[in-house]
C-alpha atoms as a PDB file:
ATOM      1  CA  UNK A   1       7.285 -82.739  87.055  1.00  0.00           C
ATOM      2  CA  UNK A   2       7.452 -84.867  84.318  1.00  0.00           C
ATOM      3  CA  UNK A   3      10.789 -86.727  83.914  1.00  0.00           C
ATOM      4  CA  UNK A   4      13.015 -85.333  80.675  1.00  0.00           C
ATOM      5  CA  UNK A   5      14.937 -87.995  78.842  1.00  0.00           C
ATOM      6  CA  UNK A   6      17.269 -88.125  75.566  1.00  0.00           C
ATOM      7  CA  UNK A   7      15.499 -87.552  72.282  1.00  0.00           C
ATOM      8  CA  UNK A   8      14.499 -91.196  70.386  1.00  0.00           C
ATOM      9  CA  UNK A   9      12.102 -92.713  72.869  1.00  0.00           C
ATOM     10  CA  UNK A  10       8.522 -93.700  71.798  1.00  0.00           C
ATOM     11  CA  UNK A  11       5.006 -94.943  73.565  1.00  0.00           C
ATOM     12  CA  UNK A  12       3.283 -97.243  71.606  1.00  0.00           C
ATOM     13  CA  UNK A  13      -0.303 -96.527  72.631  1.00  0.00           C
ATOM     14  CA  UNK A  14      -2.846 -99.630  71.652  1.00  0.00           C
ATOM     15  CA  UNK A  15      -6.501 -98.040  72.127  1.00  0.00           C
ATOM     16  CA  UNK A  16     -10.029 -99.159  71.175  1.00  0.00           C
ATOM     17  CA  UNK A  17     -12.941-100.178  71.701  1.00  0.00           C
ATOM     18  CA  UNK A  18     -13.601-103.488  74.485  1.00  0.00           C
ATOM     19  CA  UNK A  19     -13.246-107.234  72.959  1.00  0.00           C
ATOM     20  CA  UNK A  20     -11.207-105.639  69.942  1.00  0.00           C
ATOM     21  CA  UNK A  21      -8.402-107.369  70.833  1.00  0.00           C
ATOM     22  CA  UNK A  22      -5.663-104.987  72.476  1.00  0.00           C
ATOM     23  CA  UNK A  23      -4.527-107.175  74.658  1.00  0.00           C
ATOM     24  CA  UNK A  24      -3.198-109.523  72.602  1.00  0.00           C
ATOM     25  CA  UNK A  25      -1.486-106.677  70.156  1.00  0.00           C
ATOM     26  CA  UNK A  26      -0.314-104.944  72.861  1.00  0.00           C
ATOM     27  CA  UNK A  27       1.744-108.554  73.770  1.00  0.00           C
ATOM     28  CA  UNK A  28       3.236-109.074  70.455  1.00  0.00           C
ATOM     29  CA  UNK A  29       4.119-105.663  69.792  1.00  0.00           C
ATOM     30  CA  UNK A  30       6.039-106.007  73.229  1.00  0.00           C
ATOM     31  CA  UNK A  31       7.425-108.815  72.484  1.00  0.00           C
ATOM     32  CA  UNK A  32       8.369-108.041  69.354  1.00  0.00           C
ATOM     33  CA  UNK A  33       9.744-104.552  70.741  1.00  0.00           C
ATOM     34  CA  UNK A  34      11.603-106.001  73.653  1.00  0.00           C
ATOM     35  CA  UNK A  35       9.622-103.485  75.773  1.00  0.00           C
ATOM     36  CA  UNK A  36       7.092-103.840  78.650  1.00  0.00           C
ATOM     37  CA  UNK A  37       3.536-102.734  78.735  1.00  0.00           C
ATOM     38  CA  UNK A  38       2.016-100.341  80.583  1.00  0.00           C
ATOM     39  CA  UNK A  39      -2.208-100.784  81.256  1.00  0.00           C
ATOM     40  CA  UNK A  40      -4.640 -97.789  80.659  1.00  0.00           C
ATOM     41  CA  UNK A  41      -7.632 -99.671  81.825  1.00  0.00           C
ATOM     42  CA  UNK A  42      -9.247 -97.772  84.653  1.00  0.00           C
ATOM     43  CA  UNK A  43     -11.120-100.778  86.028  1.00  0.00           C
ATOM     44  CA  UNK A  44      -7.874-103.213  85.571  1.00  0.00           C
ATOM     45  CA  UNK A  45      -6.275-101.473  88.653  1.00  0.00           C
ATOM     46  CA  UNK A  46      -7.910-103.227  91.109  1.00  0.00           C
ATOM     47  CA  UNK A  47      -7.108-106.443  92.329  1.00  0.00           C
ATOM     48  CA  UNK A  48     -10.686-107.481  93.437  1.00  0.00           C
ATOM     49  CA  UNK A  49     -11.846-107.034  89.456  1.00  0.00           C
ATOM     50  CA  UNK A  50     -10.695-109.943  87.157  1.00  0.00           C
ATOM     51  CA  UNK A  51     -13.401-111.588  85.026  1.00  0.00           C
ATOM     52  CA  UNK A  52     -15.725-108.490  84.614  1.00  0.00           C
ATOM     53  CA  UNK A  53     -12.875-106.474  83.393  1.00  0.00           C
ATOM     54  CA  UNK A  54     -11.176-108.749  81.183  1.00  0.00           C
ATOM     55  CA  UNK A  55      -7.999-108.801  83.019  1.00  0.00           C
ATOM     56  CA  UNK A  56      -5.328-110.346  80.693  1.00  0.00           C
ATOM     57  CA  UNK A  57      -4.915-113.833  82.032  1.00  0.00           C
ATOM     58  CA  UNK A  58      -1.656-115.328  83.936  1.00  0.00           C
ATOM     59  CA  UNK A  59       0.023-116.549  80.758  1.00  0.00           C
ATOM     60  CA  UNK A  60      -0.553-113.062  79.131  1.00  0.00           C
ATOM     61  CA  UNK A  61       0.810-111.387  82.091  1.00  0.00           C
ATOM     62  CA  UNK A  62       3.866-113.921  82.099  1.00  0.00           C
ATOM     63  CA  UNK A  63       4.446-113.578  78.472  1.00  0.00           C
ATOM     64  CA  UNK A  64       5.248-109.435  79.247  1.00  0.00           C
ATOM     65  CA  UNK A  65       5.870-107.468  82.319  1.00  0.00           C
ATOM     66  CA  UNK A  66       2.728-105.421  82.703  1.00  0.00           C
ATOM     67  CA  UNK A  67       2.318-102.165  85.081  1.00  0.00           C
ATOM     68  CA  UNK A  68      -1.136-101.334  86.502  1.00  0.00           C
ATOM     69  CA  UNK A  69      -2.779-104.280  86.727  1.00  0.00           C
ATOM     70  CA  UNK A  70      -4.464-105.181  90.055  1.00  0.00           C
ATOM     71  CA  UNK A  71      -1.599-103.045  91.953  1.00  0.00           C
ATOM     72  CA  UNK A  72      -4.498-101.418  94.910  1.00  0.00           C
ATOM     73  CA  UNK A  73      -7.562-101.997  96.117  1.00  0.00           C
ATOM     74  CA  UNK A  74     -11.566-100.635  95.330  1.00  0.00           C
ATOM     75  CA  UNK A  75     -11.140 -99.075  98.472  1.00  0.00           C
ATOM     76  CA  UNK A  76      -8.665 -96.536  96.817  1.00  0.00           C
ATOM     77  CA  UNK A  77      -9.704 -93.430  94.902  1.00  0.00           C
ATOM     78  CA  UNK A  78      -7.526 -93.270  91.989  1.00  0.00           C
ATOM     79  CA  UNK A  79      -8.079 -90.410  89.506  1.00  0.00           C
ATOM     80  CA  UNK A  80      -7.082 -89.851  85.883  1.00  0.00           C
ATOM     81  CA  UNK A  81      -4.259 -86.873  87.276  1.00  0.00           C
ATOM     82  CA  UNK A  82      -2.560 -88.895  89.788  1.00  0.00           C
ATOM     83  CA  UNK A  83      -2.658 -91.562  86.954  1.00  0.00           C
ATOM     84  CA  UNK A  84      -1.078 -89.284  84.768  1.00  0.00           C
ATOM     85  CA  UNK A  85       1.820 -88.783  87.394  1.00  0.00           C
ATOM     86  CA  UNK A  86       2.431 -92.340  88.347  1.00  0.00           C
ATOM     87  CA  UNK A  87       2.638 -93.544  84.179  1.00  0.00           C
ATOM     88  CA  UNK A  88       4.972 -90.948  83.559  1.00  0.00           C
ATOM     89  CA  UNK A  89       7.119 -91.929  86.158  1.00  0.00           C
ATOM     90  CA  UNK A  90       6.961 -95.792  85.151  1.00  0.00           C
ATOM     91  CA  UNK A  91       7.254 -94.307  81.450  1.00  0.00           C
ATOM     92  CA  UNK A  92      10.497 -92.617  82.043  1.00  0.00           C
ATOM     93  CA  UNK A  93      11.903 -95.724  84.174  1.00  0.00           C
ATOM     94  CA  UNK A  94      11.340 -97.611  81.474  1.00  0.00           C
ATOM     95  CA  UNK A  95      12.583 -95.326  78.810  1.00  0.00           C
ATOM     96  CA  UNK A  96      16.190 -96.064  80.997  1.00  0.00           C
ATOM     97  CA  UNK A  97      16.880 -99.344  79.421  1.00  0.00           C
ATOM     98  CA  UNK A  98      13.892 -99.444  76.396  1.00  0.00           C
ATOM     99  CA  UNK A  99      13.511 -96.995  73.258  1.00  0.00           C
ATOM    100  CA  UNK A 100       9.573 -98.285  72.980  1.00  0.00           C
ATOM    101  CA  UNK A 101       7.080 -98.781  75.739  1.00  0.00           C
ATOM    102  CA  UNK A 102       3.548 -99.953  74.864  1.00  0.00           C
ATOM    103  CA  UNK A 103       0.696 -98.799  76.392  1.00  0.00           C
ATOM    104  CA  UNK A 104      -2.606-100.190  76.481  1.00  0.00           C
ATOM    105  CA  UNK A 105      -6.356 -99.345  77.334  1.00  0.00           C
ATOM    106  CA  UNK A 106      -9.747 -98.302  76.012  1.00  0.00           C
ATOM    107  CA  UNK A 107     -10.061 -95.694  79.013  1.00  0.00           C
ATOM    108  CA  UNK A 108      -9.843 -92.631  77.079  1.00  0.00           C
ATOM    109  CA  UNK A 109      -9.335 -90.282  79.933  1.00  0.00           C
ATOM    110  CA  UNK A 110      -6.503 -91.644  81.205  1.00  0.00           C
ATOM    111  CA  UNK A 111      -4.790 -92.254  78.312  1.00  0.00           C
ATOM    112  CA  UNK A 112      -5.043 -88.657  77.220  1.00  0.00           C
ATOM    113  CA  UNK A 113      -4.034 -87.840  80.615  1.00  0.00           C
ATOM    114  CA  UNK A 114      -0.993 -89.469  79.995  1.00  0.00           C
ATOM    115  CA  UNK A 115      -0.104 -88.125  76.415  1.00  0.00           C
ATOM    116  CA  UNK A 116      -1.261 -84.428  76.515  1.00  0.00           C
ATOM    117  CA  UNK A 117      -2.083 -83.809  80.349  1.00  0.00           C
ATOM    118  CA  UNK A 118      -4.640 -83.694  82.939  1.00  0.00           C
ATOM    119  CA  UNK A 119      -5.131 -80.286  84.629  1.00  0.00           C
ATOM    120  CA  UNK A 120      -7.472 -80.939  88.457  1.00  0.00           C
ATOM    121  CA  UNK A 121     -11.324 -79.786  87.931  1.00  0.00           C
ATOM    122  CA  UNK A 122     -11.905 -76.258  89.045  1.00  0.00           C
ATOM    123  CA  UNK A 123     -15.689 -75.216  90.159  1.00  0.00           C
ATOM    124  CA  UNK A 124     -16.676 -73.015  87.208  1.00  0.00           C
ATOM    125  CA  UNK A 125     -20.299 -71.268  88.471  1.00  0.00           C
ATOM    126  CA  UNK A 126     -20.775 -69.897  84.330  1.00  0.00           C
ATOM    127  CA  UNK A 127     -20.481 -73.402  83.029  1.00  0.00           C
ATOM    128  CA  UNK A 128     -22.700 -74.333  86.005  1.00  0.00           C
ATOM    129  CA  UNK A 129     -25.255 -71.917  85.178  1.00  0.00           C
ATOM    130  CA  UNK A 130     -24.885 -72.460  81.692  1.00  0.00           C
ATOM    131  CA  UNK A 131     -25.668 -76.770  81.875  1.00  0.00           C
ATOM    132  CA  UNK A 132     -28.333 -76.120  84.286  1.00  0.00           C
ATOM    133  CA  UNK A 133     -30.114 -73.359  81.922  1.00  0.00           C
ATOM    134  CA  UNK A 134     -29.815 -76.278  79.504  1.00  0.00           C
ATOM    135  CA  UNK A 135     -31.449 -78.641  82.189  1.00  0.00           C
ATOM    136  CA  UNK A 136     -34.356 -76.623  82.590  1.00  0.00           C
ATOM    137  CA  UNK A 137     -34.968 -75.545  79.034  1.00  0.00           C
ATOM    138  CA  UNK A 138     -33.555 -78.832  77.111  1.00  0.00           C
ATOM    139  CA  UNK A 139     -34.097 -81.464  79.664  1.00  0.00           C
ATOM    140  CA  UNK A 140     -31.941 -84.297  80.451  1.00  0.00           C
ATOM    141  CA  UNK A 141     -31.463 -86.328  77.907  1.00  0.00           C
ATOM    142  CA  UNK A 142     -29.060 -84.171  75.490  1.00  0.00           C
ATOM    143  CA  UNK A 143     -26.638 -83.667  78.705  1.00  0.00           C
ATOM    144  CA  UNK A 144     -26.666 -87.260  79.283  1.00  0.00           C
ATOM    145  CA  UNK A 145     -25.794 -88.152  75.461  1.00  0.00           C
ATOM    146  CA  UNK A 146     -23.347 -85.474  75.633  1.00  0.00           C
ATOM    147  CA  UNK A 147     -21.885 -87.107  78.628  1.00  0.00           C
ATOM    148  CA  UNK A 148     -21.553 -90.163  76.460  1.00  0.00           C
ATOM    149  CA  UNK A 149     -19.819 -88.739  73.761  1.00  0.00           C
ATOM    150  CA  UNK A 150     -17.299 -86.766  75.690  1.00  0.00           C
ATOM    151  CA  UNK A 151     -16.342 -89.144  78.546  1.00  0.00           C
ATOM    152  CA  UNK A 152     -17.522 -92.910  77.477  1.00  0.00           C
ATOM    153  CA  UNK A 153     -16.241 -94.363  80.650  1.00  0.00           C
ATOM    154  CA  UNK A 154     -17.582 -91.966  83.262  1.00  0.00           C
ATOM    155  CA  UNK A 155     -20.982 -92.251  81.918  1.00  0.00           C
ATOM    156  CA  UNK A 156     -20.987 -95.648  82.171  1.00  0.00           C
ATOM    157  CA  UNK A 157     -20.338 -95.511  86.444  1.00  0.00           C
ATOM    158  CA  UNK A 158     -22.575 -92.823  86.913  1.00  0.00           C
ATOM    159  CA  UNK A 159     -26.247 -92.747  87.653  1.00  0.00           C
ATOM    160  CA  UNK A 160     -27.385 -91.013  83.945  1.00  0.00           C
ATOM    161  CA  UNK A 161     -31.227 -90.477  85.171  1.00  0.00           C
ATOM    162  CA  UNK A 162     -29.607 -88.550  88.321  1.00  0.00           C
ATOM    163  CA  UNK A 163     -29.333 -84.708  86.778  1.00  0.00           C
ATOM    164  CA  UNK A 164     -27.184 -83.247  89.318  1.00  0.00           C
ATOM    165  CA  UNK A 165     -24.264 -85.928  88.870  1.00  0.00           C
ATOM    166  CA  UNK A 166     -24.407 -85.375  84.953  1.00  0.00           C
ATOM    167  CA  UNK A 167     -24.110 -81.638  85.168  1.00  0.00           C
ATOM    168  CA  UNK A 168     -21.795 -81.943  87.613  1.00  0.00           C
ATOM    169  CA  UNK A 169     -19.539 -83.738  85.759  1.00  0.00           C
ATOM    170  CA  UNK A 170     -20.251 -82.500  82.289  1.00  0.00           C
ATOM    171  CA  UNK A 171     -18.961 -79.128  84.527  1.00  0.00           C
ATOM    172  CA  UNK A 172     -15.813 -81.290  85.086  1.00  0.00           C
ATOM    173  CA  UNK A 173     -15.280 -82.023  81.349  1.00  0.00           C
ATOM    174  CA  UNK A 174     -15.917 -79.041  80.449  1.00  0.00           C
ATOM    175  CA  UNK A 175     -13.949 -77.190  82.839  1.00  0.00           C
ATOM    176  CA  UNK A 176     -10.977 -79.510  82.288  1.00  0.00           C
ATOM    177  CA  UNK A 177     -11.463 -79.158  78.529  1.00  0.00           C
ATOM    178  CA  UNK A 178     -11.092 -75.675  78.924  1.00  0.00           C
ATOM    179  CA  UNK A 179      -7.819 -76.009  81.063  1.00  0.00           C
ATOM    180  CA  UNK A 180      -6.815 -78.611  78.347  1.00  0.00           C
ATOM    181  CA  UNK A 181      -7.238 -76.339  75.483  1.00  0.00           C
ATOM    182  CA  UNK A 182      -5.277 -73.482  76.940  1.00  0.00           C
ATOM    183  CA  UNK A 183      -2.356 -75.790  78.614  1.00  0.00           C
ATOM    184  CA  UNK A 184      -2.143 -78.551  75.728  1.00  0.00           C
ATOM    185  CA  UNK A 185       0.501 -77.120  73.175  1.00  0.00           C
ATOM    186  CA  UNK A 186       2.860 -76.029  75.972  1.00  0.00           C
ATOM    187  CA  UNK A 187       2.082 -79.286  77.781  1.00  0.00           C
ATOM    188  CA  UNK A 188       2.479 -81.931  74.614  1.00  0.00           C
ATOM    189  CA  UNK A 189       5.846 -80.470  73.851  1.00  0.00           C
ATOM    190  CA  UNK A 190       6.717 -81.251  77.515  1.00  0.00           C
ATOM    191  CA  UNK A 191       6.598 -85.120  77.007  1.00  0.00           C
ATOM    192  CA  UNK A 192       9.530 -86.758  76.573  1.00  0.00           C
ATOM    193  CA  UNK A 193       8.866 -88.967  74.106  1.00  0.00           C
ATOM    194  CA  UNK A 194       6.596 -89.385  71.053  1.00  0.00           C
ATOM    195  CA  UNK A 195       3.471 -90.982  70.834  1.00  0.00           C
ATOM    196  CA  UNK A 196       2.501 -93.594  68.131  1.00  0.00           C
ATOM    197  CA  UNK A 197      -1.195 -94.639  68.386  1.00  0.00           C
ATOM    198  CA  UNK A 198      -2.581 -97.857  66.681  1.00  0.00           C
ATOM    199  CA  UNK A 199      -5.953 -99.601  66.750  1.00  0.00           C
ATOM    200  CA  UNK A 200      -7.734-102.761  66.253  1.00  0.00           C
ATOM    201  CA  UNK A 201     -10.940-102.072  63.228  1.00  0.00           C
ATOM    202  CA  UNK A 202     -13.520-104.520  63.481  1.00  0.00           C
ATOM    203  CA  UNK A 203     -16.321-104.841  61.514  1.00  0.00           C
ATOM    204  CA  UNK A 204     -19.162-103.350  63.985  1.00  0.00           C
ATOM    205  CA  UNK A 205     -21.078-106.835  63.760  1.00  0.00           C
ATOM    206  CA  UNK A 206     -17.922-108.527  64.246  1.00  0.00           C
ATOM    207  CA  UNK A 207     -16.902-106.984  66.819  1.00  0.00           C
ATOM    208  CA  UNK A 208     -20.625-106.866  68.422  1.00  0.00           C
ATOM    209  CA  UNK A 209     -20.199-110.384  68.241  1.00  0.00           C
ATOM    210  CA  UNK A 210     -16.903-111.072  69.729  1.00  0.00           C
ATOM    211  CA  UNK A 211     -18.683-108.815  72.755  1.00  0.00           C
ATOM    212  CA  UNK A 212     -21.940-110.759  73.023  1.00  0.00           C
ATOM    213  CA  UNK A 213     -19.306-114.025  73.259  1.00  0.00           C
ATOM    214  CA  UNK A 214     -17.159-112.730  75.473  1.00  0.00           C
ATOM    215  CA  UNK A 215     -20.160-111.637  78.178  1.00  0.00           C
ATOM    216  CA  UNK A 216     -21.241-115.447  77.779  1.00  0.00           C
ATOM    217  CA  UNK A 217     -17.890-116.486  78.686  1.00  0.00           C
ATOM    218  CA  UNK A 218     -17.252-114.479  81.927  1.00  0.00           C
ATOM    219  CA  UNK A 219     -20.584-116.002  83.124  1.00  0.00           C
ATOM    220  CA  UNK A 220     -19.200-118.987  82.256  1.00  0.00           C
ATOM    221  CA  UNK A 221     -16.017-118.650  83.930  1.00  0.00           C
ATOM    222  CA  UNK A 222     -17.810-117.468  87.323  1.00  0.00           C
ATOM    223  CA  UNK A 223     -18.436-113.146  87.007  1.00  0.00           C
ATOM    224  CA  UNK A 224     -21.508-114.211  89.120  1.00  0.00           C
ATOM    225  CA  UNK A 225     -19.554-115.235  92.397  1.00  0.00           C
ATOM    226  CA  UNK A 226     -17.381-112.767  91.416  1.00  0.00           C
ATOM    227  CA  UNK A 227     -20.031-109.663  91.673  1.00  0.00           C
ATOM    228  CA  UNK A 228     -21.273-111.749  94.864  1.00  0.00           C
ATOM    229  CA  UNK A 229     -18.000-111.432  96.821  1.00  0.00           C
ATOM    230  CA  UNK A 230     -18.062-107.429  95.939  1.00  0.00           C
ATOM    231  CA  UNK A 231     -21.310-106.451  97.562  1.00  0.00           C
ATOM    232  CA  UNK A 232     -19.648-104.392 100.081  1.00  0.00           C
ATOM    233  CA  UNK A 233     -17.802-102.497  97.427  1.00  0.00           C
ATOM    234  CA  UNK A 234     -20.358-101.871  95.019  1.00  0.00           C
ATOM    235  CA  UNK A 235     -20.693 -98.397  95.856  1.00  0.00           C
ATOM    236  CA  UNK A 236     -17.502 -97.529  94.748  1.00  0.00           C
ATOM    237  CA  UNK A 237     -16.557 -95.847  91.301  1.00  0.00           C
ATOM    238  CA  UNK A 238     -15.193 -99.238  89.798  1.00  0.00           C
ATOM    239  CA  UNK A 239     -17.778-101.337  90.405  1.00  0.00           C
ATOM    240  CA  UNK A 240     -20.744 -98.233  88.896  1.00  0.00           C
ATOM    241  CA  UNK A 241     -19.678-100.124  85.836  1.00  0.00           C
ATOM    242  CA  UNK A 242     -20.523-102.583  82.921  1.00  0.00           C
ATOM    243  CA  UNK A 243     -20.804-106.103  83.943  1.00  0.00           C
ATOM    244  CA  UNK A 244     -21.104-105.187  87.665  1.00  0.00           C
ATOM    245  CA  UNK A 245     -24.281-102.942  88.199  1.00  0.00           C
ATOM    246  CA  UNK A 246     -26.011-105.129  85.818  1.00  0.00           C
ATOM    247  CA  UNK A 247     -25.795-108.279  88.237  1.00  0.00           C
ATOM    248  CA  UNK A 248     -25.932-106.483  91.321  1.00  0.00           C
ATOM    249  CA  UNK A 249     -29.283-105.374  90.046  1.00  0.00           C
ATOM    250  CA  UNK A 250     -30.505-109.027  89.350  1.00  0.00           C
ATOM    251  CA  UNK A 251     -28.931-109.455  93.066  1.00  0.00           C
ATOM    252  CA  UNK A 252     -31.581-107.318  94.213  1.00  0.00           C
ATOM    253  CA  UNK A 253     -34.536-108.800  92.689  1.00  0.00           C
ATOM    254  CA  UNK A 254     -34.513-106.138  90.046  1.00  0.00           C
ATOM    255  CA  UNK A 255     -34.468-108.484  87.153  1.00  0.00           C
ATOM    256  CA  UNK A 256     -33.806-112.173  86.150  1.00  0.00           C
ATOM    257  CA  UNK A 257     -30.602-113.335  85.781  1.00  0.00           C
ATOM    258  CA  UNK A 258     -31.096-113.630  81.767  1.00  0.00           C
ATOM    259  CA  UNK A 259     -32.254-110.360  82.032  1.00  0.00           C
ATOM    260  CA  UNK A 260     -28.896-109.320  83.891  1.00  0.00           C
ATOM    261  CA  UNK A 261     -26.532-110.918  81.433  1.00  0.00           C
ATOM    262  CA  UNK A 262     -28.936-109.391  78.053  1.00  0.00           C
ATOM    263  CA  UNK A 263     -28.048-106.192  79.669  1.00  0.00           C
ATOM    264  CA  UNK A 264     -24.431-106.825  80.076  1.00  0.00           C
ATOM    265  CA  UNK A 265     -24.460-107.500  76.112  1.00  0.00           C
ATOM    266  CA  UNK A 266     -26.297-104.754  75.521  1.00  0.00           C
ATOM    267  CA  UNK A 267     -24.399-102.020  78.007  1.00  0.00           C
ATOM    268  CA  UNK A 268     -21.026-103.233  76.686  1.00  0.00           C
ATOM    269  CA  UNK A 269     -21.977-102.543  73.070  1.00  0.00           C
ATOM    270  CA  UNK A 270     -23.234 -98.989  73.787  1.00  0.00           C
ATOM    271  CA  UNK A 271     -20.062 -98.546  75.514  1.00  0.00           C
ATOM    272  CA  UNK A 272     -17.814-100.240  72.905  1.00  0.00           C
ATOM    273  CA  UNK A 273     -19.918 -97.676  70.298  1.00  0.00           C
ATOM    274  CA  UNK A 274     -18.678 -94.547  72.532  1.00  0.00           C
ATOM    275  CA  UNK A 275     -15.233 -95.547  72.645  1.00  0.00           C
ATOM    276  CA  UNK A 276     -14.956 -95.947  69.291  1.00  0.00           C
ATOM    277  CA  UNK A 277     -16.364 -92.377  68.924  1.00  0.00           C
ATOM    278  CA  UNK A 278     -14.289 -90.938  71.498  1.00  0.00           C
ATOM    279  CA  UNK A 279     -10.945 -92.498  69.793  1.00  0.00           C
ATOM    280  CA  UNK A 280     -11.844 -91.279  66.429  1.00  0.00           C
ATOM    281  CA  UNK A 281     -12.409 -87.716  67.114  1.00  0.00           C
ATOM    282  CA  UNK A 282      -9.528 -87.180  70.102  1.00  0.00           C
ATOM    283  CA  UNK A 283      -6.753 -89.263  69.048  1.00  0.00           C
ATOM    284  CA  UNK A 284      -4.526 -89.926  66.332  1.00  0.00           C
ATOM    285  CA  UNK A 285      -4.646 -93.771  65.996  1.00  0.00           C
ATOM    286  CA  UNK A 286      -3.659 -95.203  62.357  1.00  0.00           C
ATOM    287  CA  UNK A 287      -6.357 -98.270  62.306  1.00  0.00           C
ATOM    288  CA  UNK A 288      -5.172-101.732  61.234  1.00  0.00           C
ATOM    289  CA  UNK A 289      -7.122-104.558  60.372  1.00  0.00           C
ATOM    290  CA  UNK A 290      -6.924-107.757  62.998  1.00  0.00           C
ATOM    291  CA  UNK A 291      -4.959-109.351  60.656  1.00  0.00           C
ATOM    292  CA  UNK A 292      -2.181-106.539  59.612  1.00  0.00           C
ATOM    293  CA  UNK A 293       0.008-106.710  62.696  1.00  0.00           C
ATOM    294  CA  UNK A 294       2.833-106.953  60.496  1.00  0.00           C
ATOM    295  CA  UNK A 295       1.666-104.230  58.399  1.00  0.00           C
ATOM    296  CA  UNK A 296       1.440-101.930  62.108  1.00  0.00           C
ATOM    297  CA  UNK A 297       4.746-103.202  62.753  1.00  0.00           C
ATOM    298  CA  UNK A 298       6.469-101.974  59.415  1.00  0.00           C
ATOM    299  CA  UNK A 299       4.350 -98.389  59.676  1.00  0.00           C
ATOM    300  CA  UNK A 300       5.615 -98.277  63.369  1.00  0.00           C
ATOM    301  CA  UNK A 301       9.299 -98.952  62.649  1.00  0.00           C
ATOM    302  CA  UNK A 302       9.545 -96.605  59.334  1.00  0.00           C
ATOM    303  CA  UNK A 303       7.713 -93.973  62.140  1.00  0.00           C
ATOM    304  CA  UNK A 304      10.656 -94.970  63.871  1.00  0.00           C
ATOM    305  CA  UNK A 305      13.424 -95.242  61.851  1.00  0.00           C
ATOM    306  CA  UNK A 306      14.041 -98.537  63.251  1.00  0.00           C
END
């Protein structure tokens, strides 16, 4: 049940697309807040990811108190609901001795888990028969870009050219949409706090830029050794991901290692294009310019009436 707390409490929510720079917004608007930030990234959980997820380095996380970063293992299944529980809790902990939390992420799912709900998958058989009618008729290819436009992230860990696992869960989606739909008003008014949502808006070649740098700099800084020491994990969910599949691959003699890190580049902006689209048609963010922090800050205070 979620936690219900006095009236004049607010989440902060910093979303976006990858290398857009929410890290370091979500750190000065904490700072400047006096709050503590609470991570959103799905892959920034585990403790065994660091470079290929962009975990916020040691003077970041020393600068603020973050939550959810590297706190269990790959070995754990960790799912958007039970997500949704355990940031509420932290939330409403926080909310104790802070007005303003900041969150942080560009894991859409699990932020929206968070502000409007996440209601468990139920085995639909219509919307079943209805996706694999599609299948048959259609082919694969306009479930799998559906896929991408609906759920960014879990496109980018599953196998795409495998038809039962996109129908399965494009059922999922769909089946939690519909639960989503039907539960959200009664469910929204249930939080205990309100949401203010702000984003980072790069120019798309700037910010296809900052990407293609960023990918040279993990290789740089050792994502090879560090995709090495995860073979035995690369099964798991987290590591069916950007920047991991890619060198696993070259790993197996399926391409060359420049090969590898072009796809990297390449993966990361297709993803970086979907969560853009995902954030623009399911959230509410007001989107700043990289240089109008202060102007965020004045729009979030009036919000506020700080």
């Amino acid at each position: 049940m979620t936690p219900q707390l006095s009236s004049g409490k607010f989440l902060i929510v910093v979303g976006g697309p990858t290398a857009s720079g929410k890290t370091s917004w979500a750190i000065e608007l904490a700072n400047h807040f006096k709050t503590e930030i609470i991570s959103a990234d799905s892959r920034q959980f585990y403790r065994e990811l660091n470079i290929g997820v962009a975990r916020p380095s040691e003077d970041e996380l020393q600068q603020v108190n973050h939550h959810f970063i590297a706190d269990r293992s790959v070995r754990d299944d960790y799912s958007a609901g039970q997500f949704e529980h355990d940031a509420l809790q932290r939330i409403a902990s926080l909310h104790q001795s802070h007005d303003v939390v900041v969150m942080v992420g560009g894991s859409g799912l699990f932020i929206r888990a968070v502000l409007s709900g996440f209601h468990p998958s139920q085995n639909n058989p219509d919307v079943r028969s209805s996706l694999q009618s599609r299948f048959q008729a259609e082919g694969l290819e306009g479930l799998v870009e559906e896929l991408k436009q609906k759920d960014p992230e879990k496109s980018s860990q599953i196998d795409l050219k495998n038809p039962q696992r996109v129908m399965r869960a494009l059922e999922r989606l769909t089946t939690e949409g519909i639960l989503h739909e039907e539960q959200y008003q009664s469910t929204l008014s249930q939080r205990p706090f309100s949401v203010l949502e702000v984003g980072i808006n790069h120019d798309r070649s700037v910010l296809y830029d900052r990407i293609n740098q960023r990918v040279d700099q993990m290789m740089k800084d050792g994502l090879l050794d560090e995709v090495k020491s995860l073979t035995a994990f690369k099964m798991r969910t987290p590591l069916k991901s950007v920047g991991y599949t890619e060198l696993f691959d070259y790993l197996d003699d399926q391409c060359t290692l420049v090969e590898a890190v072009e796809r990297i580049k390449q993966n990361t902006r297709r993803f970086a294009k979907r969560q853009l689209t995902w954030f623009r048609n399911q959230s509410d963010t007001c989107w700043y310019e990289p240089t109008q922090m202060d102007n965020a800050i004045s729009d979030l205070q009036r919000k506020m009436k700080l």
